[in-house]
Protein backbone atom coordinates (compact mmCIF):
# COMPACT_ATOMS: atom_id res chain seq x y z
CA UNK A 1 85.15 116.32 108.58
CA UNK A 2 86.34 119.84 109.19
CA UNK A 3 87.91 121.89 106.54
CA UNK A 4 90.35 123.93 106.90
CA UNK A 5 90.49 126.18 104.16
CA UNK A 6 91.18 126.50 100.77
CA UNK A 7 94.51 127.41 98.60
CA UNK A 8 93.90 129.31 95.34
CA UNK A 9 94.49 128.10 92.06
CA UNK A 10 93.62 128.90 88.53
CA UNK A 11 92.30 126.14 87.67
CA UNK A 12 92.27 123.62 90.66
CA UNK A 13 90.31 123.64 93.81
CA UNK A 14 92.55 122.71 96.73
CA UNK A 15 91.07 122.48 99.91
CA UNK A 16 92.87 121.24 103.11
CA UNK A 17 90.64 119.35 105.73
CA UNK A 18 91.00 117.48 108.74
CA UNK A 19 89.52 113.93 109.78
CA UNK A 20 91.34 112.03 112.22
CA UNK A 21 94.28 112.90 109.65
CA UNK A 22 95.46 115.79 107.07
CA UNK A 23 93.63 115.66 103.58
CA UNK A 24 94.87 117.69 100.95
CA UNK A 25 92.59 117.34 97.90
CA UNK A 26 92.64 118.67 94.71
CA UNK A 27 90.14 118.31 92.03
CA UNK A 28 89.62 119.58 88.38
CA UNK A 29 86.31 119.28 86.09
CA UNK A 30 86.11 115.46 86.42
CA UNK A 31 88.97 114.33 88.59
CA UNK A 32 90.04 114.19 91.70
CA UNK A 33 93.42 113.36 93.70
CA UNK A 34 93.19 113.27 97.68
CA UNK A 35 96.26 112.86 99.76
CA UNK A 36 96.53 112.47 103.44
CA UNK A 37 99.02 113.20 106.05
CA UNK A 38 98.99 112.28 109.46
CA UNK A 39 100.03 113.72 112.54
CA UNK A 40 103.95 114.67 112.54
CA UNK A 41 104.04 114.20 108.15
CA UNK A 42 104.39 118.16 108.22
CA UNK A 43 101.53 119.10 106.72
CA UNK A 44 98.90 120.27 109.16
CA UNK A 45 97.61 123.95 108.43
CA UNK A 46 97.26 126.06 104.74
CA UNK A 47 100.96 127.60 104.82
CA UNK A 48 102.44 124.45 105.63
CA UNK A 49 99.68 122.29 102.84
CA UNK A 50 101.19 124.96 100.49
CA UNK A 51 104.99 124.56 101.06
CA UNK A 52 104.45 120.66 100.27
CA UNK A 53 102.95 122.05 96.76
CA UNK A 54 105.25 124.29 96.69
CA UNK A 55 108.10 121.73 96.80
CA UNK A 56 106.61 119.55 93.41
CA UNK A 57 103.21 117.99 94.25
CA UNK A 58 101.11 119.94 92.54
CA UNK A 59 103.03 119.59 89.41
CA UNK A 60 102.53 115.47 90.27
CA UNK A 61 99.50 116.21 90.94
CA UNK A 62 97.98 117.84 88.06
CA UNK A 63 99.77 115.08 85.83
CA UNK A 64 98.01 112.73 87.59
CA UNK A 65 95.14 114.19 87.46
CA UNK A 66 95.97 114.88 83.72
CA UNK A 67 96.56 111.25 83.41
CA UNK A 68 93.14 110.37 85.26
CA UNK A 69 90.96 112.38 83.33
CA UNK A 70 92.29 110.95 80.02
CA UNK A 71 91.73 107.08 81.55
CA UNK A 72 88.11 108.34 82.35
CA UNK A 73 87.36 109.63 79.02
CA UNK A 74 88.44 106.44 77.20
CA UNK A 75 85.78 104.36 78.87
CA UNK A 76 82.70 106.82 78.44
CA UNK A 77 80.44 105.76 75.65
CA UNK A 78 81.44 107.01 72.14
CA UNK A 79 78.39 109.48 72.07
CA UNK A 80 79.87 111.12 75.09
CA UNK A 81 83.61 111.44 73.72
CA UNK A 82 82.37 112.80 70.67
CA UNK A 83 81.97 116.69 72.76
CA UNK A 84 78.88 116.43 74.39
CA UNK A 85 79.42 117.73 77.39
CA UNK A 86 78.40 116.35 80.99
CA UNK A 87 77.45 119.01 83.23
CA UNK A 88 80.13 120.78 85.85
CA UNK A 89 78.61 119.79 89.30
CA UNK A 90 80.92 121.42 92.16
């Protein structure tokens, strides 16, 4: 897998990489959200990966990924949800 690069974001890393296809994946502290173009689906470099955010799916995405994290956290064990923290491994 080759990467491509990466697009900045406050609080998101978004990296574009190539495998046989476009991956566009964006993760937060415990999430992550991975979606892949292929050849002719218009995304296929960083400008063009960033006019497809651009356009509304990084606002889908970080609800998802919104949406994910809060799934995850229900089914940790209830010392965990109380605040202790797992550690941030990127």
């Amino acid at each position: 897998m080759r990467i491509i690069g990466n697009i900045p974001h406050p609080t998101l890393k978004i990296t574009l990489m190539h495998h046989g296809r476009h991956l566009l994946k964006l993760e937060d502290r415990d999430t992550e959200v991975t979606y892949k173009f292929r050849d002719g689906e218009g995304v296929h470099d960083l400008a063009s990966a960033q006019r497809c955010l651009d356009l509304g799916l990084l606002q889908e995405a970080e609800r998802t990924l919104r949406e994910l994290s809060s799934q995850r956290a229900r089914f940790l064990p209830p010392a965990v949800r109380r605040g202790d923290s797992l550690p941030n491994i990127i």
